[in-house]
Protein backbone atom coordinates (compact mmCIF):
# COMPACT_ATOMS: atom_id res chain seq x y z
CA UNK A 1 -1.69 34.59 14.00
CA UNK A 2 -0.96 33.08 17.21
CA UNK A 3 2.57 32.33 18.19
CA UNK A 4 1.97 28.27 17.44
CA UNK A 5 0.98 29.04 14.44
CA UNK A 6 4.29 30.03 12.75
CA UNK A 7 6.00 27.04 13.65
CA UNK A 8 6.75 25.38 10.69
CA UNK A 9 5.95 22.26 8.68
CA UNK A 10 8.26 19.86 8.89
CA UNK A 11 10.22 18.17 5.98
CA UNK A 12 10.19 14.53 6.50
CA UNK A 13 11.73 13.45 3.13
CA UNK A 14 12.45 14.60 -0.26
CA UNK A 15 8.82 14.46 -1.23
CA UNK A 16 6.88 14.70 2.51
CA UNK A 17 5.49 17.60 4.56
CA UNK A 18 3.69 17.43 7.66
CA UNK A 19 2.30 20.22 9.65
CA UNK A 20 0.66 19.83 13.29
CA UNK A 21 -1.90 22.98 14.05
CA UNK A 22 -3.62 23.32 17.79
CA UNK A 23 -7.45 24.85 16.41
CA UNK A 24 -10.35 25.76 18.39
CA UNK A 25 -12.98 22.91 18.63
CA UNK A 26 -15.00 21.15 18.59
CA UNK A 27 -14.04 18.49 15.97
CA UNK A 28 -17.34 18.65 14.53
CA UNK A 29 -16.31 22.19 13.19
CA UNK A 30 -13.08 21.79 12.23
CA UNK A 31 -14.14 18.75 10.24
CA UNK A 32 -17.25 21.07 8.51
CA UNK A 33 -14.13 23.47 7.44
CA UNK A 34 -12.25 20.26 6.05
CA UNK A 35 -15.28 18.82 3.91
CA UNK A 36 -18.06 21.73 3.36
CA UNK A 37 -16.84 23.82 0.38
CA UNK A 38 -18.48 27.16 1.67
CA UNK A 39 -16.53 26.82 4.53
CA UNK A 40 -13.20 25.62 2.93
CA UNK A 41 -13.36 28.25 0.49
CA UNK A 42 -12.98 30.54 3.65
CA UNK A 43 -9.07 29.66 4.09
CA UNK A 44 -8.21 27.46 1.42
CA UNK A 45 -10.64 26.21 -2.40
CA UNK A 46 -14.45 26.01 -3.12
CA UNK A 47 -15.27 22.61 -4.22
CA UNK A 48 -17.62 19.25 -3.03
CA UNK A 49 -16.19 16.48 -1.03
CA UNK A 50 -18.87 13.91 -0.55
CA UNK A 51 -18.34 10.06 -0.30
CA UNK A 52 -20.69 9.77 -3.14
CA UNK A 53 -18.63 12.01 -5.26
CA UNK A 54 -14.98 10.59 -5.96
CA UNK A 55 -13.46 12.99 -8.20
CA UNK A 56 -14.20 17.45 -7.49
CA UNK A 57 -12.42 20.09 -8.40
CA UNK A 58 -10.89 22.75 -6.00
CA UNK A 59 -11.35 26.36 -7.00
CA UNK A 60 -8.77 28.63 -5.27
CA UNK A 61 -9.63 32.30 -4.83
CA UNK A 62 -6.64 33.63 -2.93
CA UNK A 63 -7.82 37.43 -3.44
CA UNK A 64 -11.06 35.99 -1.21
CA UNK A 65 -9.01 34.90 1.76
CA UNK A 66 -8.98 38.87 3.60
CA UNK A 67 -9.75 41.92 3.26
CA UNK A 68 -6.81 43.07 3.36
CA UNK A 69 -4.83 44.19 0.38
CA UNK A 70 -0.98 43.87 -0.81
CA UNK A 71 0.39 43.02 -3.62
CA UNK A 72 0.66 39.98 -5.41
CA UNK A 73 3.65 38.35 -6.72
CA UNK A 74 4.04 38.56 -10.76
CA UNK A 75 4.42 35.18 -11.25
CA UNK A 76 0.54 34.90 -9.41
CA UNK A 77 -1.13 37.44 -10.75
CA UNK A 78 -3.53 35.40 -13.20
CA UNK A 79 -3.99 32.81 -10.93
CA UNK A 80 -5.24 35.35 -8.30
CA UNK A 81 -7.05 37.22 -10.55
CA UNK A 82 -9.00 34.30 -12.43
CA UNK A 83 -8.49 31.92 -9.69
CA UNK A 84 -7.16 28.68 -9.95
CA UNK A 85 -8.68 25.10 -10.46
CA UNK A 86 -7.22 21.58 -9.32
CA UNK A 87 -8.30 18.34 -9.61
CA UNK A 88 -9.12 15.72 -6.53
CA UNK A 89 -9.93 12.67 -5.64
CA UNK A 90 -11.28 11.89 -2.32
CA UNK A 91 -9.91 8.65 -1.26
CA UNK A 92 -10.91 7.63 1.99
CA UNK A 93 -13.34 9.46 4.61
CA UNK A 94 -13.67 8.86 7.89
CA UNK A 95 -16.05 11.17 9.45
CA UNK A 96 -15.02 13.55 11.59
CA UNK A 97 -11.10 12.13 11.74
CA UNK A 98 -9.59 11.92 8.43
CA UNK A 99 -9.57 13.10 4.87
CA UNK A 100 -7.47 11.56 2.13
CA UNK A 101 -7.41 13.09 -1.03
CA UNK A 102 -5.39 13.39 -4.30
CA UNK A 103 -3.47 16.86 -4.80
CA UNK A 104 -3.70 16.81 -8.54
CA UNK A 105 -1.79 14.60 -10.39
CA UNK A 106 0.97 13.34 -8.52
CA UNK A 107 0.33 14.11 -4.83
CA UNK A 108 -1.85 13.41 -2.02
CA UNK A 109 -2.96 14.86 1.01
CA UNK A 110 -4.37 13.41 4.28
CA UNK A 111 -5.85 15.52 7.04
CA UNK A 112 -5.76 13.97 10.65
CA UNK A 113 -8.37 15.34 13.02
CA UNK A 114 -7.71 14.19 16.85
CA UNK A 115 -9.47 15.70 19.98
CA UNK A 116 -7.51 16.94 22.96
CA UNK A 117 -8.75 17.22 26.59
CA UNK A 118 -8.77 21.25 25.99
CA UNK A 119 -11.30 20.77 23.91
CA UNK A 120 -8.96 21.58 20.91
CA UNK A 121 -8.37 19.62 18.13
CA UNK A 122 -5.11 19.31 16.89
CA UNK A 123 -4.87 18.87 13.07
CA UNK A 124 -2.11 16.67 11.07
CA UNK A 125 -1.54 17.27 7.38
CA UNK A 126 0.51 15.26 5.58
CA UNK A 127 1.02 16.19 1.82
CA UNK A 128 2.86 13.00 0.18
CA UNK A 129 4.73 12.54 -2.77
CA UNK A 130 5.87 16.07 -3.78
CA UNK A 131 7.48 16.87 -7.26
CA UNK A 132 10.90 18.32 -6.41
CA UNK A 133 10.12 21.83 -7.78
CA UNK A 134 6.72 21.43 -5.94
CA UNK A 135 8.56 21.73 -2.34
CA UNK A 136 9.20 25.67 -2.55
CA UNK A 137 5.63 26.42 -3.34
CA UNK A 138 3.76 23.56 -0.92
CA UNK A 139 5.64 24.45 2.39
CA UNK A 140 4.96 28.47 2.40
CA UNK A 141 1.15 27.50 0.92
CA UNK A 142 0.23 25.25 3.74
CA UNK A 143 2.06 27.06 6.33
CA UNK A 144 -0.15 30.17 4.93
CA UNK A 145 -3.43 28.59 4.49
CA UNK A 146 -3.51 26.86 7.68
CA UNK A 147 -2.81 30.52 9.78
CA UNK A 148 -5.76 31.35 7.71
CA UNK A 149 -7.95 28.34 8.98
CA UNK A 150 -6.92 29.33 12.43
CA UNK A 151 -7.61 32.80 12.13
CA UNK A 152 -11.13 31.51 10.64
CA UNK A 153 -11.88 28.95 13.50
CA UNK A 154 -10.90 31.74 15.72
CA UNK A 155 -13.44 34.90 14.19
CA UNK A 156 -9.98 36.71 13.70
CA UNK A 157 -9.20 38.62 10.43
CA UNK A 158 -6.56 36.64 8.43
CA UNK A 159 -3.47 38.26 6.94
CA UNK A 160 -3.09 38.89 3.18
CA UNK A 161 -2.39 35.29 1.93
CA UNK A 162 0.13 36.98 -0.43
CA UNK A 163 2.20 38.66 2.16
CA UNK A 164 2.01 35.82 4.61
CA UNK A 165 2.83 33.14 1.70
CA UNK A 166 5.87 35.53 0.12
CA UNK A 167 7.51 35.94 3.93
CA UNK A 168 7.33 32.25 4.30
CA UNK A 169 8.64 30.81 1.14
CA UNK A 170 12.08 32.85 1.75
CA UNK A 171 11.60 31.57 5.22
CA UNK A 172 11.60 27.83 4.07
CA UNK A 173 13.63 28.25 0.61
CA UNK A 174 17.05 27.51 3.17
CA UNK A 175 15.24 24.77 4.36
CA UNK A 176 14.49 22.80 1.05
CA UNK A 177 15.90 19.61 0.06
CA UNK A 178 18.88 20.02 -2.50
């Protein structure tokens, strides 16, 4: 992962993340990777956004995210094994600049797509209204999913998602809200 890449989200309240990544364009693309589940399930969940469907259900595959292997953390094991569903809502689409959807039951997510005069677009997600004990999991996932997106957009090999997610969550556990 490139050196921008590692920055990290930021905390902008109890219950907020944002995180601001520089990818490889054109908007067009990194909008496909947003919305078309074959290419989503490439760095984050299979499963159909479409305006004409409200409600879909993401299907995580970490073990699908590289080729290469480490372990996995105990507590992760099924869910990596099986995979993992969650259910969405798409809220409100505006082609090729934004996605708003429910993260579950409690939280949402909006991605922001602008264009840049490199010819990059830089992406903004925003994951709102958090569970407390939510935090410690959301900041390392994002942080590791989005290097993966990057590494995607970029025809670069990701990391193992389980190394990448385990060095980040120590990483942001000082960083938490109390």
């Amino acid at each position: 992962m490139s050196q921008l890449l590692r920055e990290d989200g930021e905390i902008l309240d109890a219950q907020t993340v944002r995180f601001e990544r520089l990818l490889p364009g054109p908007i067009e693309r990194v909008w496909a990777y947003l919305t078309e589940s074959d290419k989503r399930r490439k760095w984050l969940a299979a499963g159909d956004f479409d305006r004409e469907v409200a409600k879909t259900t993401l299907f995580f595959q970490h073990k699908n995210l590289s080729q290469k292997v480490a372990p996995v953390p105990e507590q992760f094991r099924k869910m990596n094994d099986e995979g993992h569903g969650l259910d969405c809502t798409v809220l409100r689409m505006d082609r090729p600049h934004l996605l708003a959807i429910t993260w579950g039951e409690h939280s949402e997510v909006t991605f922001e797509l602008t264009e840049q005069e490199s010819g990059k677009v830089l992406l903004t997600l925003t994951h709102r209204r958090l569970p407390k004990d939510d935090m410690r999991n959301v900041l390392p996932g994002w942080h590791t999913h989005l290097g993966i997106l990057a590494d995607v957009l970029s025809e670069r090999e990701p990391d193992n998602f389980w190394t990448t997610f385990q060095g980040m969550r120590e990483h942001y556990q000082p960083k938490l809200p109390k």
